[in-house]
C-alpha atoms as a PDB file:
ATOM      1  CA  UNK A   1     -65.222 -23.782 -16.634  1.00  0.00           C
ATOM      2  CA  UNK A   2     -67.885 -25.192 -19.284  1.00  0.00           C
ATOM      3  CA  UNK A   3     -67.864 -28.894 -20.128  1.00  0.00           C
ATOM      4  CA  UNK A   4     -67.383 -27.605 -23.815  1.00  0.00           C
ATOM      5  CA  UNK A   5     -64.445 -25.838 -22.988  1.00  0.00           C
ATOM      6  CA  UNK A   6     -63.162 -28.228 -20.716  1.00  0.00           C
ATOM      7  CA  UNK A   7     -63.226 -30.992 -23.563  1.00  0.00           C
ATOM      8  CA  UNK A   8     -62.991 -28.562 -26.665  1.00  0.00           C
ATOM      9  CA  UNK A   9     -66.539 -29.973 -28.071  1.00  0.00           C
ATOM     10  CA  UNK A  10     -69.031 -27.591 -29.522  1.00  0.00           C
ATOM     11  CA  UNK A  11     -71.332 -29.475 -27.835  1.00  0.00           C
ATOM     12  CA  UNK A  12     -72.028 -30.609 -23.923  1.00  0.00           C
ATOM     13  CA  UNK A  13     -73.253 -34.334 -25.256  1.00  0.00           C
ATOM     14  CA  UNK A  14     -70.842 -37.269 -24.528  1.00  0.00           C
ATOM     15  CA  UNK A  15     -71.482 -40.793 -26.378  1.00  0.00           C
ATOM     16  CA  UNK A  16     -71.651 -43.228 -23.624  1.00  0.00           C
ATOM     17  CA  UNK A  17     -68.970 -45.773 -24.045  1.00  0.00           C
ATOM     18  CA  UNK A  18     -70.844 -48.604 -24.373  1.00  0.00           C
ATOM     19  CA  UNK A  19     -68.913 -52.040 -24.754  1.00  0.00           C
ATOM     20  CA  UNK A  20     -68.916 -54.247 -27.846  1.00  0.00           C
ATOM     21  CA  UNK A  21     -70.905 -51.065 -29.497  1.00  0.00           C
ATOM     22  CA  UNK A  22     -68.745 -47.982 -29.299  1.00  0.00           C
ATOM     23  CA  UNK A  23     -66.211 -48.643 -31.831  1.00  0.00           C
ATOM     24  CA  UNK A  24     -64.605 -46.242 -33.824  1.00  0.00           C
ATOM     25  CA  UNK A  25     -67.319 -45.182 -36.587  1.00  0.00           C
ATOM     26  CA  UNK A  26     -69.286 -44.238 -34.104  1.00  0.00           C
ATOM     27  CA  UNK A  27     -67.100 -42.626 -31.789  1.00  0.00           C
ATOM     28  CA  UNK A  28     -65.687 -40.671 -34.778  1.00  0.00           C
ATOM     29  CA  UNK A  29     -69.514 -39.665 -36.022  1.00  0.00           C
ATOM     30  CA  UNK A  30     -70.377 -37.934 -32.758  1.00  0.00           C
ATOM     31  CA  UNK A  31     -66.925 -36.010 -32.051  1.00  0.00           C
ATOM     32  CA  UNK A  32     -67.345 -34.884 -35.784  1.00  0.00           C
ATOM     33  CA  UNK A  33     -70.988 -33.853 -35.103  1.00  0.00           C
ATOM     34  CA  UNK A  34     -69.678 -31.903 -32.113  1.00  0.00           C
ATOM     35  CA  UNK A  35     -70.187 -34.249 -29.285  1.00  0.00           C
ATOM     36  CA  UNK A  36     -67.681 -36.358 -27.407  1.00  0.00           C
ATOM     37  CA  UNK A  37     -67.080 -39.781 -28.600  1.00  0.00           C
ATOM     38  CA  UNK A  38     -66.453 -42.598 -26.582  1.00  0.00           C
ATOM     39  CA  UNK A  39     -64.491 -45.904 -27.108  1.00  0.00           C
ATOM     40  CA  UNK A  40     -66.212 -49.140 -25.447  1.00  0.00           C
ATOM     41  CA  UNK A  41     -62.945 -50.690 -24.520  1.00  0.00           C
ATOM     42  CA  UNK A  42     -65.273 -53.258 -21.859  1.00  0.00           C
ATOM     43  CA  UNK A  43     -63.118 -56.463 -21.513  1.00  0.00           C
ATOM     44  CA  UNK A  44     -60.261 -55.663 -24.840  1.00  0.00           C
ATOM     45  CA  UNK A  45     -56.569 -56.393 -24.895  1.00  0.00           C
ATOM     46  CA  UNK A  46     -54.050 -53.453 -24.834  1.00  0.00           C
ATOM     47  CA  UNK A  47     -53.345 -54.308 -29.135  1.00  0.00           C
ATOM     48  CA  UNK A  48     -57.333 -54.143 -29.531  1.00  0.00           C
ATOM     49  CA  UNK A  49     -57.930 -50.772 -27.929  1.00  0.00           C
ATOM     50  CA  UNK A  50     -54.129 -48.974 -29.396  1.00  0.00           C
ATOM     51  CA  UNK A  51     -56.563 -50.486 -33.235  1.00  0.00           C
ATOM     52  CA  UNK A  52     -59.815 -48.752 -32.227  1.00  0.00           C
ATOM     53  CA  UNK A  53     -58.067 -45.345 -31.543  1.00  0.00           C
ATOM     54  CA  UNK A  54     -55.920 -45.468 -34.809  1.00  0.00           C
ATOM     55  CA  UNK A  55     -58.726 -45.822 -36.225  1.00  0.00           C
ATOM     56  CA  UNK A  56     -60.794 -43.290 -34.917  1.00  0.00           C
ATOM     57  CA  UNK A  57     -57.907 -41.125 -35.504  1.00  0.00           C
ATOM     58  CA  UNK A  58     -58.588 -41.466 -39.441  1.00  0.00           C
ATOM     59  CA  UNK A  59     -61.772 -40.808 -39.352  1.00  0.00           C
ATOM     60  CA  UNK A  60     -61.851 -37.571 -36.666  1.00  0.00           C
ATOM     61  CA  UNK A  61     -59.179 -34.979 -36.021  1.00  0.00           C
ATOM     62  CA  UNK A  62     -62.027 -34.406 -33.310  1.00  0.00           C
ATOM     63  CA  UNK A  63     -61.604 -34.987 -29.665  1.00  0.00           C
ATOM     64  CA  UNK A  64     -62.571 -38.553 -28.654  1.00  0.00           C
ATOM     65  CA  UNK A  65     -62.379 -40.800 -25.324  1.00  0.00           C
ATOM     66  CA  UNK A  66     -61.890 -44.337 -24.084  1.00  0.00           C
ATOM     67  CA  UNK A  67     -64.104 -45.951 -21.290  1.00  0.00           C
ATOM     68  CA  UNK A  68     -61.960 -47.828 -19.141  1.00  0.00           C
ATOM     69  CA  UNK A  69     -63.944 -50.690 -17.145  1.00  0.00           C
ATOM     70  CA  UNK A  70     -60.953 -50.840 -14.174  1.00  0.00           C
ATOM     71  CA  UNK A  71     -62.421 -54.593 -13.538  1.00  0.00           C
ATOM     72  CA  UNK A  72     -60.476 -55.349 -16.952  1.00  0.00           C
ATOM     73  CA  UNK A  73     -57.327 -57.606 -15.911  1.00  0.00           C
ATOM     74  CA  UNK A  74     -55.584 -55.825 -18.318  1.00  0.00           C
ATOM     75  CA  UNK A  75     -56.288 -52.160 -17.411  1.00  0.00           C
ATOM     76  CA  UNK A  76     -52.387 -51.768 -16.432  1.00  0.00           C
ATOM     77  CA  UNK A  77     -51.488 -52.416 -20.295  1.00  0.00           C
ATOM     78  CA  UNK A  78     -54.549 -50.141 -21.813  1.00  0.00           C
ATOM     79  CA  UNK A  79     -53.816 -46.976 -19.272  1.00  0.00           C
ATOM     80  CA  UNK A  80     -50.402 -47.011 -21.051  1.00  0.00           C
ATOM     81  CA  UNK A  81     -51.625 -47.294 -24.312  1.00  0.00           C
ATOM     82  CA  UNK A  82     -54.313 -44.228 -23.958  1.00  0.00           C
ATOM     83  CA  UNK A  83     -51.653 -42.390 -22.954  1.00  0.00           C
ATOM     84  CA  UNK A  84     -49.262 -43.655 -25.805  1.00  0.00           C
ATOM     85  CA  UNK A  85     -52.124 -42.900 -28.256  1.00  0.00           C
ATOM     86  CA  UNK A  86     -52.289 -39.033 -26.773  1.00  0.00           C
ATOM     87  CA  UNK A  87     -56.058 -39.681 -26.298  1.00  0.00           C
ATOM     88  CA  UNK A  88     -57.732 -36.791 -24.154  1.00  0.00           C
ATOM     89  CA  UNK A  89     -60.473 -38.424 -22.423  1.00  0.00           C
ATOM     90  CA  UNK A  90     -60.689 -40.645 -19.587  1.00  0.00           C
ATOM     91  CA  UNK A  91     -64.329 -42.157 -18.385  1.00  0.00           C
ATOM     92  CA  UNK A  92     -64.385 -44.796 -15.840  1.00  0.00           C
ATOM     93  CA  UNK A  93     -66.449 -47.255 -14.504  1.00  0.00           C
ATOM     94  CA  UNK A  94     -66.253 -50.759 -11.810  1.00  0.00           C
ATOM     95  CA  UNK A  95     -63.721 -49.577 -10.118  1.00  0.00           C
ATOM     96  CA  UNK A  96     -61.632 -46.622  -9.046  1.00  0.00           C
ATOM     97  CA  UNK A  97     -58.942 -44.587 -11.348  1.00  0.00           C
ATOM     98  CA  UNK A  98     -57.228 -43.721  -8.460  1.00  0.00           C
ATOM     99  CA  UNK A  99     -53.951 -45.231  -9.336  1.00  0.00           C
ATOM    100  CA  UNK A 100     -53.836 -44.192 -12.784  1.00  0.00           C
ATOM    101  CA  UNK A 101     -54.543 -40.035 -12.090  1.00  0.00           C
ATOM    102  CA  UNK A 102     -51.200 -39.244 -11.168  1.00  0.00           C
ATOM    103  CA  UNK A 103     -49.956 -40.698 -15.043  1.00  0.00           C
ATOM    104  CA  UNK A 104     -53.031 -39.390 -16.644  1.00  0.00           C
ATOM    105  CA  UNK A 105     -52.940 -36.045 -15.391  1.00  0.00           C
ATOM    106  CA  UNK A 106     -49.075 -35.571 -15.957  1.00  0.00           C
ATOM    107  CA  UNK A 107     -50.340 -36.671 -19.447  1.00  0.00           C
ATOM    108  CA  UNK A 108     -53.260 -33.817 -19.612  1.00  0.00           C
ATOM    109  CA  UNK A 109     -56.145 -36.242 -19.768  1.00  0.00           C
ATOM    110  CA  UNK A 110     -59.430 -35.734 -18.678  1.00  0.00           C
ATOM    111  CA  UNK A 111     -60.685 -38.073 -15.845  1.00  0.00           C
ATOM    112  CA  UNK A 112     -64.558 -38.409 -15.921  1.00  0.00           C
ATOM    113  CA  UNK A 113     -65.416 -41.483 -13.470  1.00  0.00           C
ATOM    114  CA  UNK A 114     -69.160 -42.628 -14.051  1.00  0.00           C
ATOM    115  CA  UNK A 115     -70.701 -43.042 -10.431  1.00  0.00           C
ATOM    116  CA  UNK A 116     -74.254 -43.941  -9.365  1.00  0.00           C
ATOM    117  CA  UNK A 117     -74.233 -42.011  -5.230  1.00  0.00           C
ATOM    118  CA  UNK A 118     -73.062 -38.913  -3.529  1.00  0.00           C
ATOM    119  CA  UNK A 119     -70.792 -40.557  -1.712  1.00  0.00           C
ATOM    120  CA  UNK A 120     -68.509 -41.838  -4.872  1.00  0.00           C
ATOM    121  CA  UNK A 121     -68.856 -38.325  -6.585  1.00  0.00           C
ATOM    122  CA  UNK A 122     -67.143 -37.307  -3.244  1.00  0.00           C
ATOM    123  CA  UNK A 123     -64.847 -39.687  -2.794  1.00  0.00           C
ATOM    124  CA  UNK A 124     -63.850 -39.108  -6.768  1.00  0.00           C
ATOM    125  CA  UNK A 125     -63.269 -35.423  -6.844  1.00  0.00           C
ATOM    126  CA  UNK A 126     -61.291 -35.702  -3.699  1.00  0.00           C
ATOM    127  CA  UNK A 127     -59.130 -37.316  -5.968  1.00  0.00           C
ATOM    128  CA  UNK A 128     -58.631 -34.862  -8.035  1.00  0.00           C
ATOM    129  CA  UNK A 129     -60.762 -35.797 -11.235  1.00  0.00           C
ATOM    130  CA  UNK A 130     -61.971 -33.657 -13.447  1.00  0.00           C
ATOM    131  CA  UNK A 131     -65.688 -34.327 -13.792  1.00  0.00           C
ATOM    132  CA  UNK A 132     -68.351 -36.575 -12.944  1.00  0.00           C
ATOM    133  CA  UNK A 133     -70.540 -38.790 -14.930  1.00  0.00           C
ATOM    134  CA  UNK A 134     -73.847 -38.849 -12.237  1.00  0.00           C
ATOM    135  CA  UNK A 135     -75.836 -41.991 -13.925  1.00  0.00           C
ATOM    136  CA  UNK A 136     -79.452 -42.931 -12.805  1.00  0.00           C
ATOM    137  CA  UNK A 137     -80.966 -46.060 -12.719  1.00  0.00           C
ATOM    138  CA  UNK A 138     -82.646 -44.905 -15.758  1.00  0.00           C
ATOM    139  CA  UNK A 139     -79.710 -45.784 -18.185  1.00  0.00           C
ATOM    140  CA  UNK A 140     -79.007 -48.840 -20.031  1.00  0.00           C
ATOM    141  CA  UNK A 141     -76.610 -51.717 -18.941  1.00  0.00           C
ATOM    142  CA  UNK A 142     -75.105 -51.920 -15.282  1.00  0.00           C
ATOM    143  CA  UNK A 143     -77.173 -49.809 -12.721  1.00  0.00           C
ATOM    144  CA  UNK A 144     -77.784 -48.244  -9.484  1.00  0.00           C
ATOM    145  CA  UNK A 145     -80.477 -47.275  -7.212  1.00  0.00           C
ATOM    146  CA  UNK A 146     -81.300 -43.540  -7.708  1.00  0.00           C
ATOM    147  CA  UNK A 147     -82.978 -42.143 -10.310  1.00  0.00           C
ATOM    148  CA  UNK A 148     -81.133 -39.381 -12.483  1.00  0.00           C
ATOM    149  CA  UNK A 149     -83.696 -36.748 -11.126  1.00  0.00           C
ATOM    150  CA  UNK A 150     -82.432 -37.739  -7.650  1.00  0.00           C
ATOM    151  CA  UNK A 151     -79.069 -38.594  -7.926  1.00  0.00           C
ATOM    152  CA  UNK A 152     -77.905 -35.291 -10.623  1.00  0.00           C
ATOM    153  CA  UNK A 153     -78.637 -32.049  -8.172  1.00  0.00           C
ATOM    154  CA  UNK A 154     -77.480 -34.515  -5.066  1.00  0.00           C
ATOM    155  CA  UNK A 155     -74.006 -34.639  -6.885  1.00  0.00           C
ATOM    156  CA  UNK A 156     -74.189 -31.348  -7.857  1.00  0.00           C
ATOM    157  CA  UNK A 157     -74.474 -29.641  -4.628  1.00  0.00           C
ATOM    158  CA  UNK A 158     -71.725 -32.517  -3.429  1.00  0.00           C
ATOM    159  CA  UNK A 159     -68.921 -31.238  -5.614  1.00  0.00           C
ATOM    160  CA  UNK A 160     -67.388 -28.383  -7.191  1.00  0.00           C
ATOM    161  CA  UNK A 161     -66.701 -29.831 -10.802  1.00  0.00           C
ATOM    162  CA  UNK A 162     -68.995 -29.983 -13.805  1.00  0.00           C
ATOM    163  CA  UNK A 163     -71.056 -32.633 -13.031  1.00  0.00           C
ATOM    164  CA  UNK A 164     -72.564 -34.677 -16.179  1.00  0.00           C
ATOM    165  CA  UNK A 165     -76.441 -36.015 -16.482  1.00  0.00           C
ATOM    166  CA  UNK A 166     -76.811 -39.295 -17.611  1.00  0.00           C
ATOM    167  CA  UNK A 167     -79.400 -42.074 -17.743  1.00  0.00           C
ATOM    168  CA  UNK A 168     -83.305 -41.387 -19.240  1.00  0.00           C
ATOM    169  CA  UNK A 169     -82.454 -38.491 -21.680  1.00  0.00           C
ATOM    170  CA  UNK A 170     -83.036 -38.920 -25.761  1.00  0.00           C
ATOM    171  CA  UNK A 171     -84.300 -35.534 -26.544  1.00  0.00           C
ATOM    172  CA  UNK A 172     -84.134 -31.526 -26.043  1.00  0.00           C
ATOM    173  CA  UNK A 173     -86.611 -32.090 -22.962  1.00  0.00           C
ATOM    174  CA  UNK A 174     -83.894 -34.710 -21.128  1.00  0.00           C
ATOM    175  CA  UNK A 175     -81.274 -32.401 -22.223  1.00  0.00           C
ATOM    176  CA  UNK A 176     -82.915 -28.841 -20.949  1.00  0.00           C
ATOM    177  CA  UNK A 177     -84.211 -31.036 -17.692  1.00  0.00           C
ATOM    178  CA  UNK A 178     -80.631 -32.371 -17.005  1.00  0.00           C
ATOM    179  CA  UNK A 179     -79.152 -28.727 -17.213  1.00  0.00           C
ATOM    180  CA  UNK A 180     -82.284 -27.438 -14.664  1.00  0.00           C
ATOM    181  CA  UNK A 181     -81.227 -29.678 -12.203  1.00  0.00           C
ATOM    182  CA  UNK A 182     -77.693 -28.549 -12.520  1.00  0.00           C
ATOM    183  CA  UNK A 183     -75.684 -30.420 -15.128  1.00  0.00           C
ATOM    184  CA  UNK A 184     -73.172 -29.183 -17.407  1.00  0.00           C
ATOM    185  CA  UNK A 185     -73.396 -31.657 -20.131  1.00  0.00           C
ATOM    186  CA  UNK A 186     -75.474 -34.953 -20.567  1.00  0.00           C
ATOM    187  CA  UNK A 187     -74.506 -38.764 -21.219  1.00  0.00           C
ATOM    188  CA  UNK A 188     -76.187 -40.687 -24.148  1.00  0.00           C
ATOM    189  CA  UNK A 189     -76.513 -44.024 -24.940  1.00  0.00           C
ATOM    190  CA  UNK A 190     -79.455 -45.690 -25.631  1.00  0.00           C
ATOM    191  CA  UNK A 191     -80.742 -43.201 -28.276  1.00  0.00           C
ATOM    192  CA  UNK A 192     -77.066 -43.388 -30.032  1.00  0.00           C
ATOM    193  CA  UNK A 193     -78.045 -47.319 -30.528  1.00  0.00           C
ATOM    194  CA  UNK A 194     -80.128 -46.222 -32.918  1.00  0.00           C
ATOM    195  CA  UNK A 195     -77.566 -44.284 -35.337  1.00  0.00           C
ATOM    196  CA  UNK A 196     -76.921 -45.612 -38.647  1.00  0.00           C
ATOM    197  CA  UNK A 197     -73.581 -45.295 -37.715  1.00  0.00           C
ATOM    198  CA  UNK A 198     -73.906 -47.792 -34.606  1.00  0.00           C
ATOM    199  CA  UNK A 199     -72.398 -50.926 -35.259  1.00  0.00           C
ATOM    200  CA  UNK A 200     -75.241 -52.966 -33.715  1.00  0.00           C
ATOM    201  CA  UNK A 201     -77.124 -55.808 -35.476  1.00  0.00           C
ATOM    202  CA  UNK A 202     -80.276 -54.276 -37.642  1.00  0.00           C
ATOM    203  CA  UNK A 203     -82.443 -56.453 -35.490  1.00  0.00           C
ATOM    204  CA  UNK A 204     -81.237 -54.783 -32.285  1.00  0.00           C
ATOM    205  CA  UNK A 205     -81.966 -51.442 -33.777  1.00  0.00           C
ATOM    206  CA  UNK A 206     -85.553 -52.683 -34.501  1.00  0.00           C
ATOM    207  CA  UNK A 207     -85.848 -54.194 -31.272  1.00  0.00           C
ATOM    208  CA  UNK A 208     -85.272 -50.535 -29.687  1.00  0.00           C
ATOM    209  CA  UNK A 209     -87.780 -49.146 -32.275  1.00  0.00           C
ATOM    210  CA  UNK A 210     -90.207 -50.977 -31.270  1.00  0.00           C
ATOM    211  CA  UNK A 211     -90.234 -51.223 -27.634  1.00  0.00           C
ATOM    212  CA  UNK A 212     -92.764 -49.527 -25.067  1.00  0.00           C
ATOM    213  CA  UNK A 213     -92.043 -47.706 -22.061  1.00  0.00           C
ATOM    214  CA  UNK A 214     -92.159 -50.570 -20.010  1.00  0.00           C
ATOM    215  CA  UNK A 215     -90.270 -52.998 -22.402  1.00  0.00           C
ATOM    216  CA  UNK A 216     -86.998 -52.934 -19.965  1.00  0.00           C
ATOM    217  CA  UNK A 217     -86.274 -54.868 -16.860  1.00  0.00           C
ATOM    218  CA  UNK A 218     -83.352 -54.828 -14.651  1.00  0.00           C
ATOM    219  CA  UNK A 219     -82.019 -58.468 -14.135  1.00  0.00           C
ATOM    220  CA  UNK A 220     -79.068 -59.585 -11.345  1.00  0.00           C
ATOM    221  CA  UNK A 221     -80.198 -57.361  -8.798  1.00  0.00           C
ATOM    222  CA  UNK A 222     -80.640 -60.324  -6.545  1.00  0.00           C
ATOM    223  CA  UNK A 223     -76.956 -61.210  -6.717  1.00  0.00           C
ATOM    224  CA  UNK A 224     -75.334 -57.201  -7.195  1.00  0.00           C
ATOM    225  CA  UNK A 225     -74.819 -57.203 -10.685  1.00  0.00           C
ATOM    226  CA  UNK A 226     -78.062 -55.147 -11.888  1.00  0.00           C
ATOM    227  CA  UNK A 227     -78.499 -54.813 -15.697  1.00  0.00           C
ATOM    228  CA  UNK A 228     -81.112 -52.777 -17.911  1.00  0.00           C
ATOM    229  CA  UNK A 229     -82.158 -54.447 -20.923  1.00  0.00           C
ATOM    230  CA  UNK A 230     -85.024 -55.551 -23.245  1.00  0.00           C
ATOM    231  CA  UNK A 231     -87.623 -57.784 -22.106  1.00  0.00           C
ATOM    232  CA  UNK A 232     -87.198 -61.127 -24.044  1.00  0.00           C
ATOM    233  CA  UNK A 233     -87.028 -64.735 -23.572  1.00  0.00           C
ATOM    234  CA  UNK A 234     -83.845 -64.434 -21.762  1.00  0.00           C
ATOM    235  CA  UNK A 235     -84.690 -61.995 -19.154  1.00  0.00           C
ATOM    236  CA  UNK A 236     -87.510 -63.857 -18.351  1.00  0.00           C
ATOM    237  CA  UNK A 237     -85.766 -67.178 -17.492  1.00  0.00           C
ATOM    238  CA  UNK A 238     -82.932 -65.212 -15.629  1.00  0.00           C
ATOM    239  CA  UNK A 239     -85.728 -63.598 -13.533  1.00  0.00           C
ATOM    240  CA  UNK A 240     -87.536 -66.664 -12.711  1.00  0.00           C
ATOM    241  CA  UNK A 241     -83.828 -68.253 -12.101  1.00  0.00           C
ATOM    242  CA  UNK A 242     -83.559 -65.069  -9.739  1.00  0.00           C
ATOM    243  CA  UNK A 243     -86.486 -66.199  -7.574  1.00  0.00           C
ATOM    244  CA  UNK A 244     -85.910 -69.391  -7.257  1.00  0.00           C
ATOM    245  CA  UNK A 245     -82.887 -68.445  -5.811  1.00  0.00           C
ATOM    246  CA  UNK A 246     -79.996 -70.496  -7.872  1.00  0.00           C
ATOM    247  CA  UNK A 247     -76.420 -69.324  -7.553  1.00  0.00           C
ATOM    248  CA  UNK A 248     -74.870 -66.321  -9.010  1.00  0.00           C
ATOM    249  CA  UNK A 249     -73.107 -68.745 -10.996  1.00  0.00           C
ATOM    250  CA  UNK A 250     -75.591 -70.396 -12.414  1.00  0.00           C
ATOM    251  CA  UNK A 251     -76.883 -66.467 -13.833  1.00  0.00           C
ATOM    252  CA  UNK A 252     -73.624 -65.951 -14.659  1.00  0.00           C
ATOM    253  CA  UNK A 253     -73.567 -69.130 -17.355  1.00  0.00           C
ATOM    254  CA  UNK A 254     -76.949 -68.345 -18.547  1.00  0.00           C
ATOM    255  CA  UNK A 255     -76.077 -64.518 -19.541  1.00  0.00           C
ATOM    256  CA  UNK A 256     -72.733 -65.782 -20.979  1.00  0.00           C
ATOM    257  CA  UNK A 257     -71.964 -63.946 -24.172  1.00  0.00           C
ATOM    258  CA  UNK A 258     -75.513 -62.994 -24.505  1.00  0.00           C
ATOM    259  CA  UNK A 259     -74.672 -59.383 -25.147  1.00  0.00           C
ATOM    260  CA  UNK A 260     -72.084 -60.474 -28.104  1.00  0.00           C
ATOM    261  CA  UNK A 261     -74.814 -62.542 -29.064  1.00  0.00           C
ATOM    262  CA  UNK A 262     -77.658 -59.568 -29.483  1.00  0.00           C
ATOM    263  CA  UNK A 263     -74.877 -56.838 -31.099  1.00  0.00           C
ATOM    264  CA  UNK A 264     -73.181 -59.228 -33.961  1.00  0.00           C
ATOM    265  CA  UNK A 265     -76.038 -62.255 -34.494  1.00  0.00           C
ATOM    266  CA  UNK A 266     -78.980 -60.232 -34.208  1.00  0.00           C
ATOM    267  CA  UNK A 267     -80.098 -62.444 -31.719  1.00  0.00           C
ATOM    268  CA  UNK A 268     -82.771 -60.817 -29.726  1.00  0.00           C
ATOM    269  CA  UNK A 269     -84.207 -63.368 -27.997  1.00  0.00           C
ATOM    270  CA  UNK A 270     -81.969 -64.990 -26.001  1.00  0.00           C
ATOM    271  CA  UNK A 271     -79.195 -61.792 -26.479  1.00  0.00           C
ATOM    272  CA  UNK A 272     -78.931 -59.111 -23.732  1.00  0.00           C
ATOM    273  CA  UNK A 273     -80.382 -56.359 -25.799  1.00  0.00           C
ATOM    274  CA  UNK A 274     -79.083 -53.754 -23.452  1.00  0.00           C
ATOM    275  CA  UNK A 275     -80.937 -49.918 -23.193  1.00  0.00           C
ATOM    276  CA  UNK A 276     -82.381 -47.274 -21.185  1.00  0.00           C
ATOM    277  CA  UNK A 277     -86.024 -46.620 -20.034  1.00  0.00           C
ATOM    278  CA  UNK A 278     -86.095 -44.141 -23.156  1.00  0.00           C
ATOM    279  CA  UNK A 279     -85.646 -46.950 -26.034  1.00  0.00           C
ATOM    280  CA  UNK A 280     -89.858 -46.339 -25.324  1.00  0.00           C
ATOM    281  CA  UNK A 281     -89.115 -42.660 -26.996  1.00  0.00           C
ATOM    282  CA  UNK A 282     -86.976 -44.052 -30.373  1.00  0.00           C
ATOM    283  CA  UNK A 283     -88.868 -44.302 -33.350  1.00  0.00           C
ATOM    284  CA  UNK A 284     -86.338 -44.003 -36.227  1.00  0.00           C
ATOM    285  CA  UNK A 285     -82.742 -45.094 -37.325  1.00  0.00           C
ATOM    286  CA  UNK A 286     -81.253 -41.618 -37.815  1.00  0.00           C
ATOM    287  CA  UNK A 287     -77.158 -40.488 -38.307  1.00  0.00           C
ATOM    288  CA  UNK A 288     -75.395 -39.319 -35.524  1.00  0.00           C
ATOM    289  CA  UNK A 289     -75.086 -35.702 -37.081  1.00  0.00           C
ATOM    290  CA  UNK A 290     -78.879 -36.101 -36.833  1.00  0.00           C
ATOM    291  CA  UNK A 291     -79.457 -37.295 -34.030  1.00  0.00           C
ATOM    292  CA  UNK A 292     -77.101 -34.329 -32.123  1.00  0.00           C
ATOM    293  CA  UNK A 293     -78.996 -31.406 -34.536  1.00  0.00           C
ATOM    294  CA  UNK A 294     -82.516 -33.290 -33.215  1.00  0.00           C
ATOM    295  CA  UNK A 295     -81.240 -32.904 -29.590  1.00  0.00           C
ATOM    296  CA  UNK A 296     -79.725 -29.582 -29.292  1.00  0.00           C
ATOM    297  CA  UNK A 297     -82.928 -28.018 -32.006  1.00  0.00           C
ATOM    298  CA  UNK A 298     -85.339 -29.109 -29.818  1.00  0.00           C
ATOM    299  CA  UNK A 299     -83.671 -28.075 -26.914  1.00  0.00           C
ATOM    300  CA  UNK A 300     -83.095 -24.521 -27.784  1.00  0.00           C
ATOM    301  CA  UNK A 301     -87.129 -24.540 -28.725  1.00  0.00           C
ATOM    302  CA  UNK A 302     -87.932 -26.590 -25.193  1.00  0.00           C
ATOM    303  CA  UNK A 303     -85.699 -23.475 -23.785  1.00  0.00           C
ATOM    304  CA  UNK A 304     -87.679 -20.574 -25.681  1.00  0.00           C
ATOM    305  CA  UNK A 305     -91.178 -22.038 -24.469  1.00  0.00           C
ATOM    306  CA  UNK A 306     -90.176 -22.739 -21.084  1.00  0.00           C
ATOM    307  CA  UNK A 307     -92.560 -19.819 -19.198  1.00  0.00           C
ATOM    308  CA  UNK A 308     -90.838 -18.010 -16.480  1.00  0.00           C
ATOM    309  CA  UNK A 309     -92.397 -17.973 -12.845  1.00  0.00           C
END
C-alpha cells in the first residue's frame, strides 16, 4: 500500500512534529496543502494537546497527526485524548508505543514510530506498527549515528512496511533521492521552519536564512542526549563545558529552556535554534502551500532529467 493511501494525503510529505513549533496553523497549512501535519505535543498536558487538535480541526477537515514523545509523564492522559479527539495519526519518539498499539489500533490510528537503527525498525514492526519514520543524523533536534543515506535502504530491506525518509531533505533532489533508496514518503522539518505559517520567532527564521552548510553542531553527545542546532554563543559554551568534562547536570541547567527561549523571544544567541544540515539550502520565508508545490515541482523535473543507465 502507498503512504498516500495509507494516510489519505495527496502527497507522501509528513511535517515533522517538532515541539514548541508544530502547533496547529501549521499543522493545518500542510494537511491542507496535501501533506501530513503534525502536532508537537513534546512535554504538554492532556488539556493542552485535546486545545491544539480542536483547533486544527477548524482550520483543516484534512488529515493531521500528533507526535507523542513517550518520555512525557503524562503520555497515559494524552494517548486517551488522541483517541478521544478521533485523530488518525500516531508518530513516536523516546520511547516505545508498545503499550498503547493495542488501544490505538482498535481505534484505527496510524502508528509511525521515528527510529534512528535497523534494529528498532525491527523491533517496531514486530509490533505491529504501521510505518517507520527512518531519521538520519542529518535532521534537526535529537539525533543518531547513521546518516539518512545509510540508515533509509538498511530499514528498508529490514521491514516490510512503508518505510519514511527523513533527516537532510528540503527540495525535489532530497525528495527523488529518498524514494531511490527506497522510501515511500519523506519527513520535513527544518525547511517547514521557514513557512510563514511557522510559529517561530522572525529572528529564528532569519537565523536559518542565513546559515552555511556548516552552521550546525551536534551538542550532548558526550552525555547521550545529542542535539542538532545552530552554531551560537550557546553551543559553544556547552561544547567547551562538554570537554572539560562537567556533569550532565550541569549541561542540563545551561540548555534549560533555551529552545522556548529561541522560538517565542527571538533569542538566538543563547536559544537552541534547533535544524537540520539543510538550513545551509533555505534562502526564503515561503507558505507552506509553497513550500510543498516547490518540493514536489522540482521533483517531478529532478525525475524527468534523471538519465537512465
Amino acid at each position: 500500500m502507498s503512504l498516500t493511501t495509507l494516510l489519505n494525503i495527496k502527497y507522501p510529505i509528513i511535517q515533522g512534529g517538532m515541539a514548541n513549533i508544530s502547533s496547529a496553523e501549521l499543522v493545518a497549512a500542510v494537511s491542507n496543502a496535501g501533506g501530513l501535519g503534525i502536532i508537537g505535543s513534546g512535554g504538554w498536558d492532556a488539556p493542552r494537546l485535546r486545545e491544539e487538535i480542536r483547533k486544527c480541526k477548524q482550520l483543516t477537515d484534512k488529515p493531521f497527526g500528533v507526535n507523542l514523545m513517550l518520555m512525557n509523564p503524562h503520555c497515559d492522559q494524552l494517548s486517551e485524548v488522541i483517541i478521544e479527539e478521533g485523530v488518525k495519526v500516531v508518530t513516536t519518539g523516546a520511547g516505545s508505543p508498545g503499550p498503547y498499539i493495542e488501544k490505538w489500533k482498535a481505534a484505527k490510528i496510524k502508528i509511525i514510530p521515528v527510529v534512528a537503527s535497523v534494529a528498532l525498525a525491527k523491533r517496531m514492526a514486530r509490533l505491529g506498527v504501521d510505518a517507520i519514520i527512518a531519521e538520519g543524523t542529518e535532521s534537526g533536534g535529537h539525533v543518531g549515528e547513521l546518516t539518512t543515506m545509510s540508515l533509509v535502504p538498511q530499514v528498508v530491506d529490514a521491514v516490510d512496511i512503508p518505510v519514511i525518509a527523513a533527516g537532510g531533505i528540503a527540495d525535489g533532489r532530497g525528495f527523488m533521492a529518498a524514494m531511490a533508496l527506497g522510501a515511500s514518503g519523506v519527513q520535513i522539518g527544518t525547511r517547514f521552519l521557514t513557512a510563514k505559517e511557522c510559529p517561530v520567532h522572525e529572528n529564528y527564521k532569519l537565523a536559518l536564512i542565513k546559515a552555511k552548510d556548516t552552521d550546525t553542531v551536534v551538542t550532548g553527545r558526550s552525555v547521550g542526549v545529542p542535539v542538532r542546532c545552530l552554531k551560537n554563543p550557546m553551543t559553544r559554551e556547552y561544547i567547551a563545558l562538554e570537554k572539560k568534562g562537567v556533569s550532565a547536570e550541569e549541561l542540563e541547567y545551561l540548555t534549560l529552556g533555551s529552545l522556548r527561549k529561541a522560538v517565542l523571544e527571538g533569542d538566538t544567541k543563547s536559544g537552541s535554534v534547533m535544524a537540520g544540515q539543510v538550513a545551509g539550502m533555505l534562502s526564503k520565508v515561503q507558505s507552506v502551500s509553497e513550500i510543498i508545490e516547490d518540493i514536489t515541482n522540482h521533483a517531478s523535473e529532478v525525475f524527468k532529467n534523471l538519465e537512465v543507465m
